[in-house]
PDB file of N, CA and C in Angstrom:
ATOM      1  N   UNK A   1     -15.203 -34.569  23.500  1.00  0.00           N
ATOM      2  CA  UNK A   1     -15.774 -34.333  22.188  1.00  0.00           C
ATOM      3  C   UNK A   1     -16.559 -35.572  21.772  1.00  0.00           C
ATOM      4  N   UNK A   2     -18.001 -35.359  21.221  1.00  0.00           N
ATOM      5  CA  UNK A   2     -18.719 -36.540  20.886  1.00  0.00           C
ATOM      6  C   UNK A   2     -18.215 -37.039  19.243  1.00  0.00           C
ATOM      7  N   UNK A   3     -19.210 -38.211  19.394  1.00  0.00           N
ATOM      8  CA  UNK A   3     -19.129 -38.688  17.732  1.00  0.00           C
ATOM      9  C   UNK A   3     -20.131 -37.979  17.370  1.00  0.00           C
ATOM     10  N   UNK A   4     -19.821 -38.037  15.571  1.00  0.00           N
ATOM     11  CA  UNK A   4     -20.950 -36.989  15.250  1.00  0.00           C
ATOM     12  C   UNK A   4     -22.368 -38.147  14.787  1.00  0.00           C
ATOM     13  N   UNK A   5     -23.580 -37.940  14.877  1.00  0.00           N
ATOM     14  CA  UNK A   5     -24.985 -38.715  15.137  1.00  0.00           C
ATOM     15  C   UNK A   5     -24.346 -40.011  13.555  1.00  0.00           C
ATOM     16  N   UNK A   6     -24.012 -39.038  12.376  1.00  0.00           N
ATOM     17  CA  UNK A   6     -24.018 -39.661  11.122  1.00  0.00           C
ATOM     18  C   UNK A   6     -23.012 -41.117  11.447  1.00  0.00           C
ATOM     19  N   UNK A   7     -21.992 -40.571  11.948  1.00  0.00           N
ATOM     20  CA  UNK A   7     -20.645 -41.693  12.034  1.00  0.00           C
ATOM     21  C   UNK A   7     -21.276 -42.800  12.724  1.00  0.00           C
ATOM     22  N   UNK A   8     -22.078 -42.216  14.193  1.00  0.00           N
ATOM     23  CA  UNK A   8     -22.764 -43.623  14.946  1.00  0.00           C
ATOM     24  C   UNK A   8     -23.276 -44.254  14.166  1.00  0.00           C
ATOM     25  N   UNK A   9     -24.084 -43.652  13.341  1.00  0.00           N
ATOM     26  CA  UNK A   9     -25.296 -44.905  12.349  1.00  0.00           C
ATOM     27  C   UNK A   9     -24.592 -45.475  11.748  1.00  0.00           C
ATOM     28  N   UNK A  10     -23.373 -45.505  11.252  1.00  0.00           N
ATOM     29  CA  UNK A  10     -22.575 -46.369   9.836  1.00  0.00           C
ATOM     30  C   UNK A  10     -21.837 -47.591  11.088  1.00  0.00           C
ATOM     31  N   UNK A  11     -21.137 -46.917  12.465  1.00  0.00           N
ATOM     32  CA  UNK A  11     -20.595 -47.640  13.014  1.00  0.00           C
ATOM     33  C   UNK A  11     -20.459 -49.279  13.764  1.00  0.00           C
ATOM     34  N   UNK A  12     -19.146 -50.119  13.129  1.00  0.00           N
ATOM     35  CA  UNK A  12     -20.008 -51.147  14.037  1.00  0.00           C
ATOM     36  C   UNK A  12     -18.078 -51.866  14.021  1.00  0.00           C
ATOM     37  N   UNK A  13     -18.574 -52.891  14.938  1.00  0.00           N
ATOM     38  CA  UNK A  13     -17.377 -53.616  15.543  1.00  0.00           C
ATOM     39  C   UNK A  13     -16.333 -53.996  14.314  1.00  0.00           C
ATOM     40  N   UNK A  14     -15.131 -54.260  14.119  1.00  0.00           N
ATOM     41  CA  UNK A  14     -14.287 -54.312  12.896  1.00  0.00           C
ATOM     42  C   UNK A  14     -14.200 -55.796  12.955  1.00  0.00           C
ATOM     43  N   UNK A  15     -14.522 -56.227  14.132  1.00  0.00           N
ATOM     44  CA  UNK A  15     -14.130 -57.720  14.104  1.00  0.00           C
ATOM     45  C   UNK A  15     -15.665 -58.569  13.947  1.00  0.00           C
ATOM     46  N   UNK A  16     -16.260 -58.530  14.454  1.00  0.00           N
ATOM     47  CA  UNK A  16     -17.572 -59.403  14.267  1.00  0.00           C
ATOM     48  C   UNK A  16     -18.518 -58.398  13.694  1.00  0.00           C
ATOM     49  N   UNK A  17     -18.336 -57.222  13.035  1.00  0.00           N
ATOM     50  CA  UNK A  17     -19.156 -56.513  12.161  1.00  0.00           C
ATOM     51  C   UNK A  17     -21.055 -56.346  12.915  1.00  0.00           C
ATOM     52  N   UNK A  18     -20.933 -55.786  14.263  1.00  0.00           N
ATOM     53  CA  UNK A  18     -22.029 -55.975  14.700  1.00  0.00           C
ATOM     54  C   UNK A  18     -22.180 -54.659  15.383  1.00  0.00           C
ATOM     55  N   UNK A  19     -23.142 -54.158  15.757  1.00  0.00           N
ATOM     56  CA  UNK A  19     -23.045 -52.558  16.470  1.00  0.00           C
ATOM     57  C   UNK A  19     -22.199 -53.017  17.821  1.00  0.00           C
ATOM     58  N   UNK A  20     -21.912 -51.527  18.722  1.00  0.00           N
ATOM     59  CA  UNK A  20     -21.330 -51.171  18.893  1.00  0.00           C
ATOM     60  C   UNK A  20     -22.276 -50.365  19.948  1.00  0.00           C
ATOM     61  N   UNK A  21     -21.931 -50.161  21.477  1.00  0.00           N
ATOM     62  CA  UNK A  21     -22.787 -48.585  22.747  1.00  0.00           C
ATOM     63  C   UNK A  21     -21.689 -48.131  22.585  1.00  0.00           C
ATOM     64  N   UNK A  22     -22.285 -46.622  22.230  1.00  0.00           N
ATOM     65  CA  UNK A  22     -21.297 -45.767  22.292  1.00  0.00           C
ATOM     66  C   UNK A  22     -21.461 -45.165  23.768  1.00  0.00           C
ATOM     67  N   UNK A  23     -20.707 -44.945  24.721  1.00  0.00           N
ATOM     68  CA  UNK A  23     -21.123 -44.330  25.810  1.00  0.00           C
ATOM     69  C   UNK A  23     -20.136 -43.382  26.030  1.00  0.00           C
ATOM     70  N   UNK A  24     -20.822 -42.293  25.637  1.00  0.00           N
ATOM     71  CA  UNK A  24     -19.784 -40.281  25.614  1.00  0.00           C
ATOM     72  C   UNK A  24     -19.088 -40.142  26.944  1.00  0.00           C
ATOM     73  N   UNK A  25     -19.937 -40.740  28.299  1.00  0.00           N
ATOM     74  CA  UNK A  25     -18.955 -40.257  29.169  1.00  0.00           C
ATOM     75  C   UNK A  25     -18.143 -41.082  29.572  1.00  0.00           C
ATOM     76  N   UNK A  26     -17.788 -42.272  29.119  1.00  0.00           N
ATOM     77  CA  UNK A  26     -16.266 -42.471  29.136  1.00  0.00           C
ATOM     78  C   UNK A  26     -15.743 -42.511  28.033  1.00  0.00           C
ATOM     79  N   UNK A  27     -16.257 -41.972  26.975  1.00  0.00           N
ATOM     80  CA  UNK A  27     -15.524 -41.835  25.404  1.00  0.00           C
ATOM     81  C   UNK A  27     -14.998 -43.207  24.990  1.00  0.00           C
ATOM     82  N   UNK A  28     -16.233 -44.074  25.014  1.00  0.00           N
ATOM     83  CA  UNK A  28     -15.165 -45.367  24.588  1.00  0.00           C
ATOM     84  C   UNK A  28     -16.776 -46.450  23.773  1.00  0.00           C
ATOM     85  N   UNK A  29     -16.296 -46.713  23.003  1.00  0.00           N
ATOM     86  CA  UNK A  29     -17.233 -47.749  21.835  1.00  0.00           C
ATOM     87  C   UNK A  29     -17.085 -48.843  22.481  1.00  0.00           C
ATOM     88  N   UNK A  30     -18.310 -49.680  23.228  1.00  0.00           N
ATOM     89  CA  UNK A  30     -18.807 -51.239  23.597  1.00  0.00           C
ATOM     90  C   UNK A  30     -18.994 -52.270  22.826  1.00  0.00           C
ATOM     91  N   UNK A  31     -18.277 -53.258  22.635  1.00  0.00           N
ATOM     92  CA  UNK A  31     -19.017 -54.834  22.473  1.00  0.00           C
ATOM     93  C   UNK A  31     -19.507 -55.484  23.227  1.00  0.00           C
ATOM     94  N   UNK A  32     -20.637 -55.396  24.242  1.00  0.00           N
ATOM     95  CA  UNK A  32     -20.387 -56.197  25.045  1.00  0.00           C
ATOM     96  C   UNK A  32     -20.530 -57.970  24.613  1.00  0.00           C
ATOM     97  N   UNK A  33     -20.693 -58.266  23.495  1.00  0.00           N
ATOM     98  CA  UNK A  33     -20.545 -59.840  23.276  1.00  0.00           C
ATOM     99  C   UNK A  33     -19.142 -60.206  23.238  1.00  0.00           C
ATOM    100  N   UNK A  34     -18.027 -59.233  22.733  1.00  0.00           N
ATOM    101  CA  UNK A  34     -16.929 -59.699  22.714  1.00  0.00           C
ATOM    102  C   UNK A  34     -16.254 -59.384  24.207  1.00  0.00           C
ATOM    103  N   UNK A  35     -16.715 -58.628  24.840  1.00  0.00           N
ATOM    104  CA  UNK A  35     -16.204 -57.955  26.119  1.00  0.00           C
ATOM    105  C   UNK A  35     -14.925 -57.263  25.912  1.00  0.00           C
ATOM    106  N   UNK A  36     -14.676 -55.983  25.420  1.00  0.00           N
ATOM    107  CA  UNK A  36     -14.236 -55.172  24.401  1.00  0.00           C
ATOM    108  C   UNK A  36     -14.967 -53.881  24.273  1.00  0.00           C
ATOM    109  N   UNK A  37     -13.645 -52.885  24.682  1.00  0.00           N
ATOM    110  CA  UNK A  37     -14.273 -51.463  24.416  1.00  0.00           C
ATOM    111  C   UNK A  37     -12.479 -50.238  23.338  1.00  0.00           C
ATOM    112  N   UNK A  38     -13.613 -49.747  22.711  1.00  0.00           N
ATOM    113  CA  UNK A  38     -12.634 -49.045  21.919  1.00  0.00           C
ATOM    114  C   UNK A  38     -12.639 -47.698  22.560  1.00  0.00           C
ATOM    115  N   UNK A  39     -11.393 -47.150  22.115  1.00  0.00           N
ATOM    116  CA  UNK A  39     -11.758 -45.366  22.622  1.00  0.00           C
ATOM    117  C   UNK A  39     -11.670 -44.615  21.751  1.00  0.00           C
ATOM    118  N   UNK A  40     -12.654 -43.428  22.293  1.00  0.00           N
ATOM    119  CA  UNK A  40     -12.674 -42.121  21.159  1.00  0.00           C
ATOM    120  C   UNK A  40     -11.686 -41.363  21.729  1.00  0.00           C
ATOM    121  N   UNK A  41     -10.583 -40.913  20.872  1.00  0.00           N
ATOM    122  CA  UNK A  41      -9.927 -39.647  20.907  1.00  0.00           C
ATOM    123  C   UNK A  41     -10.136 -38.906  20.041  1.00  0.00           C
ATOM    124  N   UNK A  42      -9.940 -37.339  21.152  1.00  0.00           N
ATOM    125  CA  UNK A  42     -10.118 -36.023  20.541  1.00  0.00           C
ATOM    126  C   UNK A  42     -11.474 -36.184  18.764  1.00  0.00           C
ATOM    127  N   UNK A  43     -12.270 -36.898  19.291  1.00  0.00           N
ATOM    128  CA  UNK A  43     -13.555 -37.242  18.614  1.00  0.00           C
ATOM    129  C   UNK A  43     -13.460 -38.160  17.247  1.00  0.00           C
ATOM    130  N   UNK A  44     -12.719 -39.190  17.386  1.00  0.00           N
ATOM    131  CA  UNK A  44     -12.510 -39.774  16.443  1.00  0.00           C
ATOM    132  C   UNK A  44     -12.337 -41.448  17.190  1.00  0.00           C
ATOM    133  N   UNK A  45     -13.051 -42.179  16.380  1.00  0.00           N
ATOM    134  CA  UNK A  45     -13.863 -43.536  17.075  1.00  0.00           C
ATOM    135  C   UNK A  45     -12.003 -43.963  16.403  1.00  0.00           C
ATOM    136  N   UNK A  46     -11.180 -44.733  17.423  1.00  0.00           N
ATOM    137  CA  UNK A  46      -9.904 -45.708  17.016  1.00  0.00           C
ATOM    138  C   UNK A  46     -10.248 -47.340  17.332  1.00  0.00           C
ATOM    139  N   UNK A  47     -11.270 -47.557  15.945  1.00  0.00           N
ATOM    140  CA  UNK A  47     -11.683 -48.893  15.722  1.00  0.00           C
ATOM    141  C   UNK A  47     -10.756 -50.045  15.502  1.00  0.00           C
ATOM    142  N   UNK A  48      -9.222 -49.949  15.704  1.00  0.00           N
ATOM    143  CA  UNK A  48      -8.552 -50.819  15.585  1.00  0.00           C
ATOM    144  C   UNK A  48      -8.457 -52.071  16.423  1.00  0.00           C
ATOM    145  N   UNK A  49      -8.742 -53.675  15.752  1.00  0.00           N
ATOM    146  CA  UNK A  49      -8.863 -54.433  16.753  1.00  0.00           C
ATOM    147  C   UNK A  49      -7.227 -54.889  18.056  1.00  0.00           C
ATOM    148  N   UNK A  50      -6.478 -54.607  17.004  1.00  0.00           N
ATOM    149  CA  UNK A  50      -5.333 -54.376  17.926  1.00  0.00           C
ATOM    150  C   UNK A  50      -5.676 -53.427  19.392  1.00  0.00           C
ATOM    151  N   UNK A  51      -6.135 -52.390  19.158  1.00  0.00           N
ATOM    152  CA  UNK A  51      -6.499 -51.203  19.814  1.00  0.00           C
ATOM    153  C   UNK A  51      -7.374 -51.289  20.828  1.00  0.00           C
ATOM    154  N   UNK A  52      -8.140 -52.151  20.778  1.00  0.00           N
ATOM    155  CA  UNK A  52      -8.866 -52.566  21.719  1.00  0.00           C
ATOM    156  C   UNK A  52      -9.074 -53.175  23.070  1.00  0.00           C
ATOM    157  N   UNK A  53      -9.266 -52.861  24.171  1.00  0.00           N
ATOM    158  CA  UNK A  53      -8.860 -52.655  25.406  1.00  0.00           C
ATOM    159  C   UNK A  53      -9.841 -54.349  26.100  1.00  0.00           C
ATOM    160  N   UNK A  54      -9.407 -55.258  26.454  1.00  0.00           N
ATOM    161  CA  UNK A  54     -10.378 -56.148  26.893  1.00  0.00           C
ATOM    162  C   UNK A  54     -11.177 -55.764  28.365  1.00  0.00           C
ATOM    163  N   UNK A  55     -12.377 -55.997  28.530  1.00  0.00           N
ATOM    164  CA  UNK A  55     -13.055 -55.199  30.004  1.00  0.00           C
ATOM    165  C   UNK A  55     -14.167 -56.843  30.490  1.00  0.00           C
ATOM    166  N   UNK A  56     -14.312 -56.516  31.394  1.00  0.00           N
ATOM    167  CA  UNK A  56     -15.300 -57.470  32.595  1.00  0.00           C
ATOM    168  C   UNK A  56     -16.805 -57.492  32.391  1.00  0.00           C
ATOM    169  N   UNK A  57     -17.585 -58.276  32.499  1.00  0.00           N
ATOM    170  CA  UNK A  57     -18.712 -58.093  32.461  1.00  0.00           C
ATOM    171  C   UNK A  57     -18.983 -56.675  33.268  1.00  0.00           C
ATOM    172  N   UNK A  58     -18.849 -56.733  34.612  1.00  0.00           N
ATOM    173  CA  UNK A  58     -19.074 -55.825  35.051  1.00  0.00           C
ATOM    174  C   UNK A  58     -18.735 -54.341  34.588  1.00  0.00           C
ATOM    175  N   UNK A  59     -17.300 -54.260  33.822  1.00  0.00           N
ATOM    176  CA  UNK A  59     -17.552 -53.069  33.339  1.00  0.00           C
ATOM    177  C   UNK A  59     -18.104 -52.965  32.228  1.00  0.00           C
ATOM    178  N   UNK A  60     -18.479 -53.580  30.998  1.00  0.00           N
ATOM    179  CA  UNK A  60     -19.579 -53.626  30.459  1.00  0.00           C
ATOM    180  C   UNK A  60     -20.671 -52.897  30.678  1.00  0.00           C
ATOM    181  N   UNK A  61     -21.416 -53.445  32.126  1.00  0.00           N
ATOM    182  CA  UNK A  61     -22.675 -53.480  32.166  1.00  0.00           C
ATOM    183  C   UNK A  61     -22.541 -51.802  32.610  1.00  0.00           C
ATOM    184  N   UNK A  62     -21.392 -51.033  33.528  1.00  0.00           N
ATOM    185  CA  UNK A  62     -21.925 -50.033  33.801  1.00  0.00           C
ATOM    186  C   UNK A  62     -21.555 -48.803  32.863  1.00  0.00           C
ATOM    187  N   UNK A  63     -20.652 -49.490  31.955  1.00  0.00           N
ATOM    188  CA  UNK A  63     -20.826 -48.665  30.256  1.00  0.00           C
ATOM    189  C   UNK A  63     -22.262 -48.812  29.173  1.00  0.00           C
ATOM    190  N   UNK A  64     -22.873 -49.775  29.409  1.00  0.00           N
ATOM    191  CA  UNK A  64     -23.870 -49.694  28.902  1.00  0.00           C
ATOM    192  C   UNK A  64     -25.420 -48.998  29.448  1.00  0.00           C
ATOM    193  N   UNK A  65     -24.851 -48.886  31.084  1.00  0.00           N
ATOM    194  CA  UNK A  65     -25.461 -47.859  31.497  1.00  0.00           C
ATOM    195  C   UNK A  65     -25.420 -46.244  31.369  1.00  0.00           C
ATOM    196  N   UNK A  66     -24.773 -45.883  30.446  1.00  0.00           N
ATOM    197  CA  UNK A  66     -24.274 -44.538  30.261  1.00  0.00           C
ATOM    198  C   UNK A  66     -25.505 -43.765  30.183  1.00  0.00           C
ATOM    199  N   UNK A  67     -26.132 -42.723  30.487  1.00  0.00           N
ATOM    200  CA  UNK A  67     -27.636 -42.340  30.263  1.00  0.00           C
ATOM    201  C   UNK A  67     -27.537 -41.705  28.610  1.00  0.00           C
ATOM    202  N   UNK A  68     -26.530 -40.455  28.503  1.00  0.00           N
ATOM    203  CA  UNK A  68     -26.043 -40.623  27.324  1.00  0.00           C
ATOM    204  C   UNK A  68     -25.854 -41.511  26.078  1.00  0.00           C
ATOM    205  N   UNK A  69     -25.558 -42.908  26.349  1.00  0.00           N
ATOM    206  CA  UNK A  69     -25.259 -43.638  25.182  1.00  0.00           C
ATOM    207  C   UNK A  69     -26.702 -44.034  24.278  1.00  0.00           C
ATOM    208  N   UNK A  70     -25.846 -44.574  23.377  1.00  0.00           N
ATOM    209  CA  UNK A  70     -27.070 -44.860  22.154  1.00  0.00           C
ATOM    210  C   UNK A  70     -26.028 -45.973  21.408  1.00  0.00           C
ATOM    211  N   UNK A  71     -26.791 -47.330  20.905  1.00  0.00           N
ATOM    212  CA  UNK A  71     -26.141 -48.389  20.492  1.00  0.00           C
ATOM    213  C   UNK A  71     -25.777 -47.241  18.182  1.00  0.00           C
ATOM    214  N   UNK A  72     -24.734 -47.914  18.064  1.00  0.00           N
ATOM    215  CA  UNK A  72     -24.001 -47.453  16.836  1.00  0.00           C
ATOM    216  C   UNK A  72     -24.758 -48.583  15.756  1.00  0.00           C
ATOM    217  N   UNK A  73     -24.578 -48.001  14.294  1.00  0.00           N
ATOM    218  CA  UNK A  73     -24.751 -49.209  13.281  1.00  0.00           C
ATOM    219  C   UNK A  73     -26.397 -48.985  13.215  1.00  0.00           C
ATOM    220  N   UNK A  74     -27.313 -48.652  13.554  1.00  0.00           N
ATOM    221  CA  UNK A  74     -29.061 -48.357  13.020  1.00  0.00           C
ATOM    222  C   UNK A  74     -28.774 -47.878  11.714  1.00  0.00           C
ATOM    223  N   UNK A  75     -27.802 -47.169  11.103  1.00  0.00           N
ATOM    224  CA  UNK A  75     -28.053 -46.873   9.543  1.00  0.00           C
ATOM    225  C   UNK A  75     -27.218 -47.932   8.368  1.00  0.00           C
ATOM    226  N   UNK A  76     -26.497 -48.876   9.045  1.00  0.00           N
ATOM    227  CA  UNK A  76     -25.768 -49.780   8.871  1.00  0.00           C
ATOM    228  C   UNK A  76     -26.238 -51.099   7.767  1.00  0.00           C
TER     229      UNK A  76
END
């Protein structure tokens, strides 16, 4: 289940208040400055910094390759 277009535009990191790649096919919200990804369940972004999963450059880079994704926070 995606985010809905409106939620992406408001969305952004809880901790350094900065956008956010959303990339749908692994259902999970990117920082890559903090190296940090959140996950969407059952379509609901769980922005908690507790919650937050630490990841590698490398996986980063091939979440930000998602063809799908689109960076969060443009209406922000």
């Amino acid at each position: 289940m995606s985010l809905d277009p409106f939620v992406l535009d408001i969305l952004v990191d809880p901790v350094d208040r900065e956008p956010l790649y959303y990339a749908p096919g692994a259902a999970r919200l990117v920082n890559p400055r903090r190296l940090v990804a959140y996950e969407v369940r059952g379509g609901i972004a769980v922005l908690l910094a507790e919650e937050a999963t630490a990841i590698d450059e490398g996986e980063a880079a091939a979440l930000l390759a998602d063809p799908e994704g689109r960076w969060t926070g443009v209406g922000a």
